[in-house]
N, C-alpha and C. Protein backbone atom coordinates (compact mmCIF):
# COMPACT_ATOMS: atom_id res chain seq x y z
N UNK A 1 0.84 -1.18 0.00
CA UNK A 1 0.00 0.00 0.00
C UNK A 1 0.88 1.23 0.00
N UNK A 2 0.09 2.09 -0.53
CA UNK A 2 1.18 3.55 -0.92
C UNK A 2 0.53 4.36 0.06
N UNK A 3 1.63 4.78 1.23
CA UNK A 3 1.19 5.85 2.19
C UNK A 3 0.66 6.71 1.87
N UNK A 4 1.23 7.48 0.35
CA UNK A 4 0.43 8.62 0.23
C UNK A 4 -1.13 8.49 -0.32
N UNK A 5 -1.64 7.19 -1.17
CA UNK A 5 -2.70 6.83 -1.92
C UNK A 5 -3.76 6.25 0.10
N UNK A 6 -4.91 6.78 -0.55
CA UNK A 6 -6.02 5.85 0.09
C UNK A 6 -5.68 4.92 0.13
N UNK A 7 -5.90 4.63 1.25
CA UNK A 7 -6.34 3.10 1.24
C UNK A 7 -7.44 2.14 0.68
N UNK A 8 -7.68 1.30 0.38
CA UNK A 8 -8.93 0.70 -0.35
C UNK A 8 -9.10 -0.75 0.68
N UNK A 9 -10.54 -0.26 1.41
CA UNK A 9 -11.07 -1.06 2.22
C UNK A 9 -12.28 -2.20 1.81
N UNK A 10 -11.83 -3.37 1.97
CA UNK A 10 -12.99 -4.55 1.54
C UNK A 10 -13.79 -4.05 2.86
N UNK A 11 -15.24 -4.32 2.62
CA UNK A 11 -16.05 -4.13 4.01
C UNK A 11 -16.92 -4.91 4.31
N UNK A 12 -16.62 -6.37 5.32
CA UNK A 12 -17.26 -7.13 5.24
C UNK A 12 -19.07 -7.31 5.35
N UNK A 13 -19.95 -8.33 5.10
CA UNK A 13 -20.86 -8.19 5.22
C UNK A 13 -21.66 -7.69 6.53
N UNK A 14 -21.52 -7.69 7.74
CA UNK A 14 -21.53 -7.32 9.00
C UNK A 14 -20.81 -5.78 8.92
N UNK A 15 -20.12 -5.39 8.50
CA UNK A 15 -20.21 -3.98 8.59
C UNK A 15 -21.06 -3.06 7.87
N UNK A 16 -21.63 -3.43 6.31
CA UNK A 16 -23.01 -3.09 5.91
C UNK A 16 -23.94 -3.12 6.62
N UNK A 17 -24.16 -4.29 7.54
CA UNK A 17 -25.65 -4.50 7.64
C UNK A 17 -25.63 -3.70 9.62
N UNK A 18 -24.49 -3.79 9.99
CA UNK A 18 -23.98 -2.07 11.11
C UNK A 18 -24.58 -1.43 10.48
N UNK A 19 -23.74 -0.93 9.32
CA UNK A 19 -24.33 0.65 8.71
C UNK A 19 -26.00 0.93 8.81
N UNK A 20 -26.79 0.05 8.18
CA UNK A 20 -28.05 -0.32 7.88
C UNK A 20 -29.25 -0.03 8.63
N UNK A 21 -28.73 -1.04 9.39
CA UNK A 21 -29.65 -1.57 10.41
C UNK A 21 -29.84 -0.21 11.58
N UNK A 22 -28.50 0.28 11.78
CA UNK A 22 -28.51 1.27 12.69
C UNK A 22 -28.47 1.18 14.25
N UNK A 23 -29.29 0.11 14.32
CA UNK A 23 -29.61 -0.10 16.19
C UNK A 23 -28.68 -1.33 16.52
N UNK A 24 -27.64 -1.69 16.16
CA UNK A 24 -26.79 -2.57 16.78
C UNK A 24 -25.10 -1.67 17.20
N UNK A 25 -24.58 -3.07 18.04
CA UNK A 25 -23.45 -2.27 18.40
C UNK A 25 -22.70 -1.80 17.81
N UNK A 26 -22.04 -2.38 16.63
CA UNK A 26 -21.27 -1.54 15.66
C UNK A 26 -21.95 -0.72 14.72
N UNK A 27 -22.78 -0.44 15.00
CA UNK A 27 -23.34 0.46 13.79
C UNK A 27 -22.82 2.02 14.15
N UNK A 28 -22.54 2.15 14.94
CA UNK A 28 -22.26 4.20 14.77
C UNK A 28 -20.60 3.99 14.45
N UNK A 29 -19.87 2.84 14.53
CA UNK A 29 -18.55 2.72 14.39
C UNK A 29 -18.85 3.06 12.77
N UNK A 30 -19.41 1.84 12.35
CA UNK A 30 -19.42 1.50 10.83
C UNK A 30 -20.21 2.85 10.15
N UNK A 31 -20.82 3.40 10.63
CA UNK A 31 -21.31 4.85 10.01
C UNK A 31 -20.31 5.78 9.94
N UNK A 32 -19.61 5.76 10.95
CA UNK A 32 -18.70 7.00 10.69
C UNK A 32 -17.40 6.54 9.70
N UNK A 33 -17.21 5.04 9.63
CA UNK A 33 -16.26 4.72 8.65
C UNK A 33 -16.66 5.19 7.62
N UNK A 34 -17.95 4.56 7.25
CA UNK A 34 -18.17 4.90 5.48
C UNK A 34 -18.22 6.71 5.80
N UNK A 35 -18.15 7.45 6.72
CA UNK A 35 -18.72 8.97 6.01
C UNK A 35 -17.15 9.57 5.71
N UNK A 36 -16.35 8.87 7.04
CA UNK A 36 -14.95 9.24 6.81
C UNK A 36 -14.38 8.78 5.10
N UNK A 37 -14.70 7.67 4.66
CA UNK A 37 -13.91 7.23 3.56
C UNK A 37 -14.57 7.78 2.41
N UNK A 38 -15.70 8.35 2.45
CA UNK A 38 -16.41 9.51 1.86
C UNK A 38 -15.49 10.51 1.67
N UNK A 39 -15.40 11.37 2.76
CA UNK A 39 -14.63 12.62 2.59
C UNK A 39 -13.47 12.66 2.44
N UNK A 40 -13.05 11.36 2.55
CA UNK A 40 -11.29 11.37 2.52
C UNK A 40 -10.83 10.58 0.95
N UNK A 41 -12.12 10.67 0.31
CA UNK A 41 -12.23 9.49 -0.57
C UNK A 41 -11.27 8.44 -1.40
N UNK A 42 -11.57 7.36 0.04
CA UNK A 42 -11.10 6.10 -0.02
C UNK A 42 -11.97 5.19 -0.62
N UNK A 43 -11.57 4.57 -0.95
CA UNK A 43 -12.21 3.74 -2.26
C UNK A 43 -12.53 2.17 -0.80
N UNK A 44 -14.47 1.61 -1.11
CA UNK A 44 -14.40 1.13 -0.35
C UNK A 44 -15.26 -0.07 -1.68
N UNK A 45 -15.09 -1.19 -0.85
CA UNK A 45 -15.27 -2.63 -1.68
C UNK A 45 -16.37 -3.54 -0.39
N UNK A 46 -17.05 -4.11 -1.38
CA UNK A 46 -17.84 -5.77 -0.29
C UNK A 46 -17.23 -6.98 -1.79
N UNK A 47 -17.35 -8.06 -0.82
CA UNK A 47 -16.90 -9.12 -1.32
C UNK A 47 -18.49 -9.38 -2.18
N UNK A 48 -18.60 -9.93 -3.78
CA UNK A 48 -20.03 -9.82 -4.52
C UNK A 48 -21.12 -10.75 -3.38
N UNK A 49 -20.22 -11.76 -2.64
CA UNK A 49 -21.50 -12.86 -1.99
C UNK A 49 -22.56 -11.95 -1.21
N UNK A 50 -21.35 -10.70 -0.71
CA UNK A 50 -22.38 -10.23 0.13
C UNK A 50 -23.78 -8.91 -0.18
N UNK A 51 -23.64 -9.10 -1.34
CA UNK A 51 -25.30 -8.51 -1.70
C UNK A 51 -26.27 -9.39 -1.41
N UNK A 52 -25.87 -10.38 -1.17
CA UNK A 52 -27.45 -11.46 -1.54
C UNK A 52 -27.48 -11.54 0.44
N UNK A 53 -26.48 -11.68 1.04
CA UNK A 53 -26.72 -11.74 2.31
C UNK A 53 -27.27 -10.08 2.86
N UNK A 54 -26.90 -9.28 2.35
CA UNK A 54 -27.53 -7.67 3.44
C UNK A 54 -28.70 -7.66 2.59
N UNK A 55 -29.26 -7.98 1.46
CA UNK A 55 -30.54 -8.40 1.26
C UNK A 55 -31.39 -8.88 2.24
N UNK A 56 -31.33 -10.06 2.13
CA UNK A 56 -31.64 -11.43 3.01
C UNK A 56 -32.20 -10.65 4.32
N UNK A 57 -30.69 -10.26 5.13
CA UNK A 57 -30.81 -9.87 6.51
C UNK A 57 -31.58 -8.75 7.01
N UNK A 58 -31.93 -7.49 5.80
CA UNK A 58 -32.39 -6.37 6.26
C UNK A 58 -33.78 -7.11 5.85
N UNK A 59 -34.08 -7.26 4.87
CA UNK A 59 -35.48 -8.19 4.65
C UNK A 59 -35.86 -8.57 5.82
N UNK A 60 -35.58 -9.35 6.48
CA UNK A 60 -36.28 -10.26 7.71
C UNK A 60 -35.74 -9.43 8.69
N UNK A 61 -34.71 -9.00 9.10
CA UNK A 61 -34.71 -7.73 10.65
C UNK A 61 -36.25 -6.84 10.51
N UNK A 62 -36.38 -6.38 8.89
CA UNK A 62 -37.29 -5.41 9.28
C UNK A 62 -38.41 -5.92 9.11
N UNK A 63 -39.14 -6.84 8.66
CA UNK A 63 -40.12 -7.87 8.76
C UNK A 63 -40.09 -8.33 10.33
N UNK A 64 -38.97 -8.50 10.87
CA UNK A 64 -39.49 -8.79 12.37
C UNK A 64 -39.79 -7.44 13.14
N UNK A 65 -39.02 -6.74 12.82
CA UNK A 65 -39.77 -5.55 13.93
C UNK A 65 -40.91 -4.68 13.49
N UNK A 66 -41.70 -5.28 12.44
CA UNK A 66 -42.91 -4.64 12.11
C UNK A 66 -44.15 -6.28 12.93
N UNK A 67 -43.33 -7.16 12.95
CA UNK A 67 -44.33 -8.27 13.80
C UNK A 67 -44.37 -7.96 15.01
N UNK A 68 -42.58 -7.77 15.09
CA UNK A 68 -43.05 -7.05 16.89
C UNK A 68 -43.93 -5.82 17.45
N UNK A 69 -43.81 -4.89 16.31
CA UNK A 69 -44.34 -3.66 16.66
C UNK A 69 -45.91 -3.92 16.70
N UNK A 70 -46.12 -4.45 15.48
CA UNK A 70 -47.93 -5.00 15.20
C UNK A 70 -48.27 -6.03 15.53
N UNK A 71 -47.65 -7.11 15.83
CA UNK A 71 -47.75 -8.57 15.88
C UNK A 71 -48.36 -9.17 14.60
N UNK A 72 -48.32 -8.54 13.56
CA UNK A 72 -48.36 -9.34 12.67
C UNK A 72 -47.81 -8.75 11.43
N UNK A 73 -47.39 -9.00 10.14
CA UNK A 73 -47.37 -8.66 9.01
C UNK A 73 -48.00 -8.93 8.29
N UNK A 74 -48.15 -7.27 7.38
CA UNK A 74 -49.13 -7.30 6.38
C UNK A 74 -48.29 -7.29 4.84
N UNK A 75 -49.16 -7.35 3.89
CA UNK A 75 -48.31 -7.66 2.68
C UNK A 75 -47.85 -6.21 2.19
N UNK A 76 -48.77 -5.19 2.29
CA UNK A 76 -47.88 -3.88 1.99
C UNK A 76 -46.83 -4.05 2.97
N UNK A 77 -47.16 -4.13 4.28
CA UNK A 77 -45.24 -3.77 5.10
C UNK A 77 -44.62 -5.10 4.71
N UNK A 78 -45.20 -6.14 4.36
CA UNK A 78 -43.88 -7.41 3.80
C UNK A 78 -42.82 -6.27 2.00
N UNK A 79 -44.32 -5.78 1.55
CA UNK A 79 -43.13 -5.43 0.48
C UNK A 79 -42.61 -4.02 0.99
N UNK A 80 -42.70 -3.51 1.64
CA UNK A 80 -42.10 -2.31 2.35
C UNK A 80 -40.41 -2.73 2.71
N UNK A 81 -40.60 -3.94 3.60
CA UNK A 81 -39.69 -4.41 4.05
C UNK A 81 -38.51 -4.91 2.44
N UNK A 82 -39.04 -5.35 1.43
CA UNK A 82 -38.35 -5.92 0.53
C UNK A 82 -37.84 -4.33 -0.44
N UNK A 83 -38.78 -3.51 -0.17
CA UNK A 83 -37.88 -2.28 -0.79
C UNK A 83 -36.93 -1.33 -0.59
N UNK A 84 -36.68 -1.70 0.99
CA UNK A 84 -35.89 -1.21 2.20
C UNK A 84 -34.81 -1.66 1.58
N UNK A 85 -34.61 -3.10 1.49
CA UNK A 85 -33.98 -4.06 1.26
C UNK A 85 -32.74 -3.78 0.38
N UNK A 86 -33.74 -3.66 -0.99
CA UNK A 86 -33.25 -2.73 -2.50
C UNK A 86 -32.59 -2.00 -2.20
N UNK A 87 -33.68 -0.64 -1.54
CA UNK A 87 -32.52 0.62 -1.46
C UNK A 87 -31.41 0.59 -0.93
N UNK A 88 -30.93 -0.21 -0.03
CA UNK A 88 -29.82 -0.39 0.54
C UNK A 88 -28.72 -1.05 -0.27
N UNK A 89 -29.39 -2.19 -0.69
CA UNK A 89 -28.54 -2.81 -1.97
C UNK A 89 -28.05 -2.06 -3.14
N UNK A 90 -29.06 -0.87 -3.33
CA UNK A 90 -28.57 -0.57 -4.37
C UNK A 90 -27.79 1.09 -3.86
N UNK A 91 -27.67 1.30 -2.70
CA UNK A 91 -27.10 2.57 -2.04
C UNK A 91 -25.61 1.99 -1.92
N UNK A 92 -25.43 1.01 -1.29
CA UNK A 92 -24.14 0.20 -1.15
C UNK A 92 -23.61 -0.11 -2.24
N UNK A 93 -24.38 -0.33 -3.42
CA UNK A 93 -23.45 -0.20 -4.82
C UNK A 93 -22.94 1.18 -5.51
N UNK A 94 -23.75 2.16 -5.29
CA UNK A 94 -23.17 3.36 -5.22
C UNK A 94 -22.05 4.23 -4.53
N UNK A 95 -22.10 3.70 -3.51
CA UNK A 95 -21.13 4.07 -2.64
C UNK A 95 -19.62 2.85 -2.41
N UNK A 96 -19.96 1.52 -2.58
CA UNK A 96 -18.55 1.33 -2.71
C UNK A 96 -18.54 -0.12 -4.21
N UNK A 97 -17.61 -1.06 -4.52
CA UNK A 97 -17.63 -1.80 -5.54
C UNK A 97 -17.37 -3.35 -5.15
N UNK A 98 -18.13 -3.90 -6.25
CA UNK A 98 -18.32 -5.39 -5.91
C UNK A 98 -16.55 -6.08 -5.80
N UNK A 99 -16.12 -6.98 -4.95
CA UNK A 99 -15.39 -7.19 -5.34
C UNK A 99 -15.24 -8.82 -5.82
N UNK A 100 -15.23 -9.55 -7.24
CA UNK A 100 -15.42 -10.68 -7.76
C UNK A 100 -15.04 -11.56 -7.02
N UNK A 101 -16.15 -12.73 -6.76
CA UNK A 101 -16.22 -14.25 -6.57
C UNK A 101 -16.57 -15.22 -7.52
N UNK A 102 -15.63 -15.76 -7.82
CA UNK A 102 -15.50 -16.24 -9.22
C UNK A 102 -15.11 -17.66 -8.73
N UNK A 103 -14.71 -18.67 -10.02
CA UNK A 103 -14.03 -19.79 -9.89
C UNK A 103 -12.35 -19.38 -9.49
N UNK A 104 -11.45 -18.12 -9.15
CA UNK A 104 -10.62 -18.40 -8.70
C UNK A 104 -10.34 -18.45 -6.80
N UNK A 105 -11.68 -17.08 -6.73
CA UNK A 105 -11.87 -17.01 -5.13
C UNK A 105 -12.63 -18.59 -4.74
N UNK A 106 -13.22 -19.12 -6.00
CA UNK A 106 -13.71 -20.40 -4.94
C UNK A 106 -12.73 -21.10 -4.60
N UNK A 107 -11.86 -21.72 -5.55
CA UNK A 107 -10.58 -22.69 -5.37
C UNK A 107 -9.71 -21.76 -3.99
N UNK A 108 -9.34 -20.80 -4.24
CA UNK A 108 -8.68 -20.29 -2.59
C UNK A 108 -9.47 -20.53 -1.77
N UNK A 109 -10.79 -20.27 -1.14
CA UNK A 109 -11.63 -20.41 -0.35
C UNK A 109 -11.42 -21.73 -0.11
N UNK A 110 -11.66 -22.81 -0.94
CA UNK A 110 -11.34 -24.11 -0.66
C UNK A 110 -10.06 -24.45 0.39
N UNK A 111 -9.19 -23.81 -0.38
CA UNK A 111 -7.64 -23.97 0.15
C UNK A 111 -7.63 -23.50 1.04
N UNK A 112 -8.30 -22.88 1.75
CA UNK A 112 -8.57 -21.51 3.13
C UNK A 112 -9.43 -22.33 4.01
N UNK A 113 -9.60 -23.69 3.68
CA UNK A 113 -11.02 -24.15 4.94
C UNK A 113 -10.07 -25.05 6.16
N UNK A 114 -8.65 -25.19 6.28
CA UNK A 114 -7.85 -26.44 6.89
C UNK A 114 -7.53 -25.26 7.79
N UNK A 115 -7.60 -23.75 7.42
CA UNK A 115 -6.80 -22.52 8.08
C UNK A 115 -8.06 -21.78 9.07
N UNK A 116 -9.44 -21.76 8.33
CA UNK A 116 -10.59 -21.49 8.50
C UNK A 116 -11.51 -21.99 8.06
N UNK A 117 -12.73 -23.25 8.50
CA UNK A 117 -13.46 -24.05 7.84
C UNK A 117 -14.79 -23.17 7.30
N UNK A 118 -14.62 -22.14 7.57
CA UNK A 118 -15.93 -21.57 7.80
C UNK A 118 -16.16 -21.39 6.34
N UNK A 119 -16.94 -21.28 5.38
CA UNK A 119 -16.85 -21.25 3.86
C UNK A 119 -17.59 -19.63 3.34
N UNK A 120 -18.00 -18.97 4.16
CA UNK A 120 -18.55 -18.02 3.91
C UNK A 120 -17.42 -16.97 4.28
N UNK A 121 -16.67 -17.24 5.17
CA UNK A 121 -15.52 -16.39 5.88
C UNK A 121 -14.62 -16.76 5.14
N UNK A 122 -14.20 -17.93 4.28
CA UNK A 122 -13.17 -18.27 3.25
C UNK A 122 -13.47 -17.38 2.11
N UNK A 123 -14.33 -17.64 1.55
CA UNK A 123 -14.82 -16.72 0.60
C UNK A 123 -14.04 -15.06 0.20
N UNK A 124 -14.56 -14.63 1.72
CA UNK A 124 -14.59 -13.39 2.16
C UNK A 124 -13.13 -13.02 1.85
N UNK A 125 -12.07 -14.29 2.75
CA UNK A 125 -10.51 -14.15 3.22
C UNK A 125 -10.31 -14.16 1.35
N UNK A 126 -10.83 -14.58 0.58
CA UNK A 126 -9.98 -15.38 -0.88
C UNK A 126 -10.57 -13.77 -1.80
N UNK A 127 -11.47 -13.21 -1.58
CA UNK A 127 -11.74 -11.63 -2.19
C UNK A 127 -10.74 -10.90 -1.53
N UNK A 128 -10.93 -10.71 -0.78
CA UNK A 128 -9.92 -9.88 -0.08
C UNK A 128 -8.12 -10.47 -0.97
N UNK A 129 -7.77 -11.71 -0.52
CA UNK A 129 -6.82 -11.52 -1.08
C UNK A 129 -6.51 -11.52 -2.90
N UNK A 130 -7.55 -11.42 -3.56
CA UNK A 130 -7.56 -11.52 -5.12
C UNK A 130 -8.13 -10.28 -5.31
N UNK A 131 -8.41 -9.02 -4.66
CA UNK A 131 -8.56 -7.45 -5.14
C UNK A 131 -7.57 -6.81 -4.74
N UNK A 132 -7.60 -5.61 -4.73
CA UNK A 132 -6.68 -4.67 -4.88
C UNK A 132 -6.93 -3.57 -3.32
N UNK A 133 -8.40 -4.67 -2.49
CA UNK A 133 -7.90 -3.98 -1.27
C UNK A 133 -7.03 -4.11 -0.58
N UNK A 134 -6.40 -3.16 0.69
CA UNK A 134 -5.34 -3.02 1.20
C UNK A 134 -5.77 -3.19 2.70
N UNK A 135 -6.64 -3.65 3.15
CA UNK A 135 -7.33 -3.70 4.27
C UNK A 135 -8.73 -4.63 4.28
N UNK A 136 -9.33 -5.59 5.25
CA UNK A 136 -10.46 -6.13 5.59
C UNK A 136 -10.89 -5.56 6.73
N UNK A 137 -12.70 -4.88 7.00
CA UNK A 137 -12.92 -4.16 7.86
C UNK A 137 -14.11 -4.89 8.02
N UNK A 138 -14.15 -5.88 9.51
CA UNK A 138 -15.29 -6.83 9.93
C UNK A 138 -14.80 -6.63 11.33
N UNK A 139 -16.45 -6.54 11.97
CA UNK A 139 -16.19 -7.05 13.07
C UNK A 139 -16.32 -8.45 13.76
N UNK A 140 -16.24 -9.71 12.93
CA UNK A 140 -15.54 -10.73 13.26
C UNK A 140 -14.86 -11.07 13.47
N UNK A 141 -14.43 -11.09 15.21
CA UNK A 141 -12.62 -11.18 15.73
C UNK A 141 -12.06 -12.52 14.96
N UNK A 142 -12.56 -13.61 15.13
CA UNK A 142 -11.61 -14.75 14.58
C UNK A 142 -11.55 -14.41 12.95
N UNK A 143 -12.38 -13.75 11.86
CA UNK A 143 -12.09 -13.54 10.73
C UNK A 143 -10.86 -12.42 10.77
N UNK A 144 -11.10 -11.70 11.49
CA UNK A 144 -9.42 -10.50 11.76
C UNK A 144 -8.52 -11.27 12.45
N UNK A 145 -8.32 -12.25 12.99
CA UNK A 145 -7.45 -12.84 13.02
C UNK A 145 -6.76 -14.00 12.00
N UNK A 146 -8.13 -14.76 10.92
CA UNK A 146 -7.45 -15.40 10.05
C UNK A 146 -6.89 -14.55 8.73
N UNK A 147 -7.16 -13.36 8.74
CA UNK A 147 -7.34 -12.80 7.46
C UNK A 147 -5.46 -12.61 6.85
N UNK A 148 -5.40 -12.77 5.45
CA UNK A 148 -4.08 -12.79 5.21
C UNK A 148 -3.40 -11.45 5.03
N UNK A 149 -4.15 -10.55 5.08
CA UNK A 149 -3.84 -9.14 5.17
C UNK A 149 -4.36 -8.64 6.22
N UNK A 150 -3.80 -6.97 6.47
CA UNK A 150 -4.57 -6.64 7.73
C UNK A 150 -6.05 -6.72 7.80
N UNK A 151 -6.81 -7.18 8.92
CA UNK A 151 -8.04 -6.96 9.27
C UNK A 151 -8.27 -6.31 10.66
N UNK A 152 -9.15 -5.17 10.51
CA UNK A 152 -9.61 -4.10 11.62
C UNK A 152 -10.68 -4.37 11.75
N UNK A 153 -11.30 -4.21 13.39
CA UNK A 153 -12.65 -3.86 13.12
C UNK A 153 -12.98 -2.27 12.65
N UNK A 154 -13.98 -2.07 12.57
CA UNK A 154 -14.65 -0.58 11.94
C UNK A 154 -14.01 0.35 13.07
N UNK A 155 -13.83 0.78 14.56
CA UNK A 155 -13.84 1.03 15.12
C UNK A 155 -12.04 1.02 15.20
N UNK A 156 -11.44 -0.12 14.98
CA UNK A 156 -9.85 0.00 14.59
C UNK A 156 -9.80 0.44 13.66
N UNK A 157 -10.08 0.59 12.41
CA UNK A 157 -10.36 1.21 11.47
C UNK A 157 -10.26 2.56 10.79
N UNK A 158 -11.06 3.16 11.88
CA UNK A 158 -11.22 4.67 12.08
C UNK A 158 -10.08 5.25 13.06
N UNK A 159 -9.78 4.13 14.16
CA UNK A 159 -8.70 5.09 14.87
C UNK A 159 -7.49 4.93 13.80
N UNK A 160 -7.29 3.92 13.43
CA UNK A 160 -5.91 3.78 12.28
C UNK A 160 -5.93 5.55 11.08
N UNK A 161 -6.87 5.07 10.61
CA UNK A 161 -6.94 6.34 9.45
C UNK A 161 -7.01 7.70 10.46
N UNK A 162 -7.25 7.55 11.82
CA UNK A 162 -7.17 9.12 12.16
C UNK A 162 -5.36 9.04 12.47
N UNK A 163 -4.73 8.11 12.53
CA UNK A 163 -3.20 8.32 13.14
C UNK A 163 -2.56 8.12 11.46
N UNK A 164 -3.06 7.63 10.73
CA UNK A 164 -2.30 8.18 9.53
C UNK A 164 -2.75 9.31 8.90
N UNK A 165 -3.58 9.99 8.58
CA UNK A 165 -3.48 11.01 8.66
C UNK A 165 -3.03 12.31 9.24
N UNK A 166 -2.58 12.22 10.57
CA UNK A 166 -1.96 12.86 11.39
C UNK A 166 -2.37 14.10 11.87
C-alpha cells in the first residue's frame, strides 16, 4: 500500500448490515467509517456474496420488527420491508464496488477451509486476497485474526486512518 494513496477497504458483510440496520453495536462505528472514507475518498469494496446476504438480513430484521411492533405482518409492510432491502442494496453499490467471486476465489476459499473451515468467511478471506484492497474491515474477531492481510474492526479502522493522517 502507498502511504500517500487511500487506502482501499474490503467491508465485510456485518459492517453493511452495522451501517443499515442502525440499532446494533457496531453500527455508529461502521457509520462513521463509510462517512470518513467519503470525505477522505477512499475507495471502499464488499466481497459480490455479500449482496445477496444484506438483502436477506435487512429483509427479515425489518419484517421482524414490524411483527413485533404490530404482531403481525401485512403484505404492503412485507413489500415495504423488501424495498428497504433494494434501497440499501442498491445505495451500497453506489457508494462502494463489488469485489469478484468467481471460480478463482472459490478454489482459494477451498484452500482456506484447513486454516478457516468456515466457507462463507473463506470466501470473504480469498476476495480480499484476489482485489486490490489493502485492508479487511469486519467485526468478526476470529475472521481478523485469520485474514491474510490486515483486518480491523470498523472502530480500529477509524482510529488507524485518524493516526495516519496525522
Amino acid at each position: 500500500m502507498n502511504e500517500e494513496m487511500p487506502p482501499t477497504l474490503l467491508l465485510d458483510t456485518n459492517i453493511w448490515i452495522d451501517y443499515y440496520l442502525g440499532d446494533r453495536p457496531g453500527s455508529k462505528a461502521a457509520a462513521e467509517l463509510i462517512s470518513v472514507a467519503d470525505m477522505r475518498n477512499i475507495t471502499l469494496a464488499y466481497p459480490a456474496l455479500s449482496i445477496k446476504d444484506l438483502y436477506y438480513v435487512l429483509n427479515q430484521e425489518t419484517k421482524r420488527e414490524f411483527r413485533k411492533a404490530t404482531g403481525a405482518l401485512t403484505e404492503p409492510q412485507a413489500q415495504a420491508c423488501r424495498e428497504y432491502a433494494w434501497a440499501c442494496v442498491d445505495a451500497m453499490r453506489e457508494i462502494a464496488v463489488a469485489a469478484p467471486i468467481g471460480e478463482p476465489q472459490v478454489w482459494l476459499a477451498c484452500h482456506y477451509k484447513d486454516v478457516h473451515g468456515d466457507l462463507e468467511d473463506d470466501l470473504v478471506l480469498a476476495s480480499l486476497e484476489t482485489s486490490k484492497a489493502d485492508f479487511l474491515v469486519t467485526n468478526d474477531e476470529e475472521l481478523c485474526r485469520k485474514a491474510p492481510k490486515g483486518a480491523l474492526s470498523a472502530a480500529d479502522m477509524l482510529a488507524y486512518l485518524k493516526v495516519r493522517e496525522g
